[in-house]
Protein backbone atom coordinates (compact mmCIF):
# COMPACT_ATOMS: atom_id res chain seq x y z
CA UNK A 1 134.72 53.52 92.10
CA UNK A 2 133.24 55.95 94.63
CA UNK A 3 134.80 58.66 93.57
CA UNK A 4 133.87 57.85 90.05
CA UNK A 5 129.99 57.62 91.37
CA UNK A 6 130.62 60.64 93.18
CA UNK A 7 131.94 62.53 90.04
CA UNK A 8 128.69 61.23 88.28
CA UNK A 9 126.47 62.65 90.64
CA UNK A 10 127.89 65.91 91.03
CA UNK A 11 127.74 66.28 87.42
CA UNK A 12 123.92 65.10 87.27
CA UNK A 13 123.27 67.78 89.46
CA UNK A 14 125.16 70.63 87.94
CA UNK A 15 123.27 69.83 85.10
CA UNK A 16 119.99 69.76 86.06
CA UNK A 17 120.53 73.17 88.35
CA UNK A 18 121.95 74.69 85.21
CA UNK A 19 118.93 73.48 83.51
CA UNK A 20 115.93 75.29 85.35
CA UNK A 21 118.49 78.37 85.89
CA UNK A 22 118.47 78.58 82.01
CA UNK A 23 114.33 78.11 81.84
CA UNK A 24 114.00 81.03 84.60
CA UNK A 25 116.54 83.02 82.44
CA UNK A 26 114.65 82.68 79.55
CA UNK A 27 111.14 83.13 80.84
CA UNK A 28 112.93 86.34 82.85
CA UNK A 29 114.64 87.57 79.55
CA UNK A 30 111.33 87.06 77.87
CA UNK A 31 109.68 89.51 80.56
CA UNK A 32 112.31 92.19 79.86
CA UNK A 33 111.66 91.91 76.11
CA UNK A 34 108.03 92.33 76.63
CA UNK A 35 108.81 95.36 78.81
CA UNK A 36 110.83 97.12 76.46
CA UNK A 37 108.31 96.47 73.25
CA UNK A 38 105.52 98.01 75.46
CA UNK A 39 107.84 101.46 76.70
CA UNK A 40 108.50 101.88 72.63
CA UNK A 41 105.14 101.76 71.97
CA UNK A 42 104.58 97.97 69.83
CA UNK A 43 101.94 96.01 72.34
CA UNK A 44 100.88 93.39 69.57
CA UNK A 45 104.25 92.16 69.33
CA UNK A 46 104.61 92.04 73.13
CA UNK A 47 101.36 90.56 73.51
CA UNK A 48 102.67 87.42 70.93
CA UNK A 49 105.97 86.97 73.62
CA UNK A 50 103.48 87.03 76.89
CA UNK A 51 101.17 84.38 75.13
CA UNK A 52 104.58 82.32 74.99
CA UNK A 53 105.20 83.01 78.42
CA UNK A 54 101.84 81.72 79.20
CA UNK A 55 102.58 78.42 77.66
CA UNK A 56 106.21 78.13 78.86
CA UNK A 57 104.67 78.91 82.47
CA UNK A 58 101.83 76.26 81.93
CA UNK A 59 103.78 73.49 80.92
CA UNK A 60 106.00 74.24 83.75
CA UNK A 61 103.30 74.89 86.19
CA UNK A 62 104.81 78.33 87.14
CA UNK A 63 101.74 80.01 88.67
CA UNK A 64 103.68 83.23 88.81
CA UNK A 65 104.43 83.64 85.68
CA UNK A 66 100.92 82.14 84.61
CA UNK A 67 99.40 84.73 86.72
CA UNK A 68 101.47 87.35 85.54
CA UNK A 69 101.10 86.81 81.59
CA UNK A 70 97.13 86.29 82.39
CA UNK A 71 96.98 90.21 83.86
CA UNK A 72 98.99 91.42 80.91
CA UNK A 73 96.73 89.93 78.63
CA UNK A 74 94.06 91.12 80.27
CA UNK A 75 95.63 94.64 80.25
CA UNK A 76 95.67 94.72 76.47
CA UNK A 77 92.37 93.60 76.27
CA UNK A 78 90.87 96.57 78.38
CA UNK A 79 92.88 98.76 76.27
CA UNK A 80 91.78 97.30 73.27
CA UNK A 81 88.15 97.38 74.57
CA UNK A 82 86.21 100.56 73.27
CA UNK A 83 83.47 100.57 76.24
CA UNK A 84 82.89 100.55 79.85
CA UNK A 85 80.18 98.04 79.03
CA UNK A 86 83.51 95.83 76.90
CA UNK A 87 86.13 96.22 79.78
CA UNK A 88 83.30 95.11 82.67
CA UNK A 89 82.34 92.12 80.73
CA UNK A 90 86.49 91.55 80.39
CA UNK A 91 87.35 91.99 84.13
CA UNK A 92 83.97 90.20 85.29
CA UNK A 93 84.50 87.05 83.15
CA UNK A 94 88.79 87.59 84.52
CA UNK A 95 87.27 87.82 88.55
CA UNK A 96 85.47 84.59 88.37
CA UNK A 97 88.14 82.14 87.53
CA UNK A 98 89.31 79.52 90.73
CA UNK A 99 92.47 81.19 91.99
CA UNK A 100 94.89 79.85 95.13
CA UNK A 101 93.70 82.50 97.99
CA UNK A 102 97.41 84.56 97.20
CA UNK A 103 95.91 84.85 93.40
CA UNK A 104 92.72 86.10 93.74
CA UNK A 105 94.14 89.01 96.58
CA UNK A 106 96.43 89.78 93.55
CA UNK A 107 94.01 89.45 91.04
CA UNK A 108 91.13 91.98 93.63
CA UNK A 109 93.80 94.76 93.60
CA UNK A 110 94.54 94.57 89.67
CA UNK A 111 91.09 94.47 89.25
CA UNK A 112 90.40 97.37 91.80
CA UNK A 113 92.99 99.31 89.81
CA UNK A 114 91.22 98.57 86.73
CA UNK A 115 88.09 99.98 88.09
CA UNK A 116 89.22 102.74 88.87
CA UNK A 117 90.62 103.56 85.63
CA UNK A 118 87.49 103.04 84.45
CA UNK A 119 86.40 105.98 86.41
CA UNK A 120 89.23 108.27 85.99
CA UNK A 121 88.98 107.81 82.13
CA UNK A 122 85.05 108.49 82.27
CA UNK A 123 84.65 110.66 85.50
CA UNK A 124 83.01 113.59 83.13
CA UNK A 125 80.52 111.16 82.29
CA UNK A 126 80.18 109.65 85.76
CA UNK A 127 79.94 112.98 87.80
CA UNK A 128 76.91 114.11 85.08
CA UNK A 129 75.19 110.74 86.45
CA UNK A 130 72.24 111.27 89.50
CA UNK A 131 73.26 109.74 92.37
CA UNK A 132 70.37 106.62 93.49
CA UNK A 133 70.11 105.64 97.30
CA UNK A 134 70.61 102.05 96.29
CA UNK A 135 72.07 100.44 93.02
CA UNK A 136 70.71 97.46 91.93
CA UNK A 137 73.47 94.86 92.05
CA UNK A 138 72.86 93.49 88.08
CA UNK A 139 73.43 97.29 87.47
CA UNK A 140 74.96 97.17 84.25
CA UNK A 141 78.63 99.53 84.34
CA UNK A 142 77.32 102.44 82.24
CA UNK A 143 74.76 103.45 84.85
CA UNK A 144 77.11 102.79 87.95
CA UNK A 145 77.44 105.93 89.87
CA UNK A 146 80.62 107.96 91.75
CA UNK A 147 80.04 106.23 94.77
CA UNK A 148 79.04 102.74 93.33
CA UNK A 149 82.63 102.90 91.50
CA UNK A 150 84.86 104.07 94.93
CA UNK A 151 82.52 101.30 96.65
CA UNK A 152 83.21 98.67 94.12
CA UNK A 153 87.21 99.53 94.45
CA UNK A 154 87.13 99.78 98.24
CA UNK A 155 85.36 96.09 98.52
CA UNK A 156 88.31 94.25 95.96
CA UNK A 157 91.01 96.16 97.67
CA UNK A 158 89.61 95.20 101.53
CA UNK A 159 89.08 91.79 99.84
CA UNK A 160 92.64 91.58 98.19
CA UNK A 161 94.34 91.76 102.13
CA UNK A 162 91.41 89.41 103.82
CA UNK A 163 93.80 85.97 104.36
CA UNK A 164 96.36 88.05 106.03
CA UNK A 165 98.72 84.92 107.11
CA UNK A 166 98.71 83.31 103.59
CA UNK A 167 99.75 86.72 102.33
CA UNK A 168 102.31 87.10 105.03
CA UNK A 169 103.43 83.50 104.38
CA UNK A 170 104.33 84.08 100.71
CA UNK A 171 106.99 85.38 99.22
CA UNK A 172 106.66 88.21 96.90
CA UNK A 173 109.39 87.76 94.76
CA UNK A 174 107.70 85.12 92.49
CA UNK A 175 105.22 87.34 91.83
């Protein structure tokens, strides 16, 4: 009889591990498909798998993974956006959302990086701007200067490393 209860529980677990191994597998198989749609060029279908993701990760509460599919779909947003004006009203309305502290330093240096894209893709345009001693801080993105851009991307970056020991206490791989 103990063995027999033994046998049962064994096989319980096996189960169950083999269970959330398959969900990772999938959601991690998913990731790779979305990768390889976006490298041949077809972001609308890999968009359609990363909403999927979304709702896998959601239902499972994987904050990864819901993190992760949240900055891809933001990233085909921007790229679908066809102004400065469109892609600051995208990553303002994306930086305001409640985040664990680990989030929102990932979320500061995607956003940083997206900033600065900004500027790299319009820096003929920027440079042609006259520099103001102050900027008023409702200054709408179209009138933002050279420096109010690097300062803007030096403040999320310094704020994306402020909790050092809940960044040192996390793992990376998840994310």
């Amino acid at each position: 009889m103990r063995n027999l209860l033994t046998f049962l529980c064994l096989c319980i677990c096996t189960t169950a591990a083999i269970a959330q191994n398959k969900k990772t597998a999938t959601i991690d198989q998913q990731w790779r498909q979305v990768d390889s749609l976006i490298i041949y060029g077809y972001p609308v279908d890999a968009q359609k798998i990363v909403l999927q993701i979304q709702d896998k990760a959601t239902t499972a509460n994987d904050k990864p993974n819901i993190l992760r599919a949240q900055l891809l779909t933001l990233h085909f947003q921007l790229t679908a956006a066809e102004t400065e004006e469109a892609q600051y009203q995208l990553l303002q309305q994306f930086g305001k959302q409640k985040r664990t502290a680990v989030e929102q330093a990932i979320v500061n240096n995607f956003l940083a990086d997206a900033y600065w894209g900004i500027y790299e893709n319009n820096r003929w345009a920027i440079l042609e701007r006259t520099n103001l001693a102050t900027m008023p801080a409702d200054a709408n993105i179209t009138t933002w200067t050279e420096q109010t851009f690097t300062d803007s991307v030096v403040h999320l970056l310094q704020q994306s490393i402020q909790d050092k020991a809940a960044l040192e206490a996390t793992a990376a791989a998840p994310y």
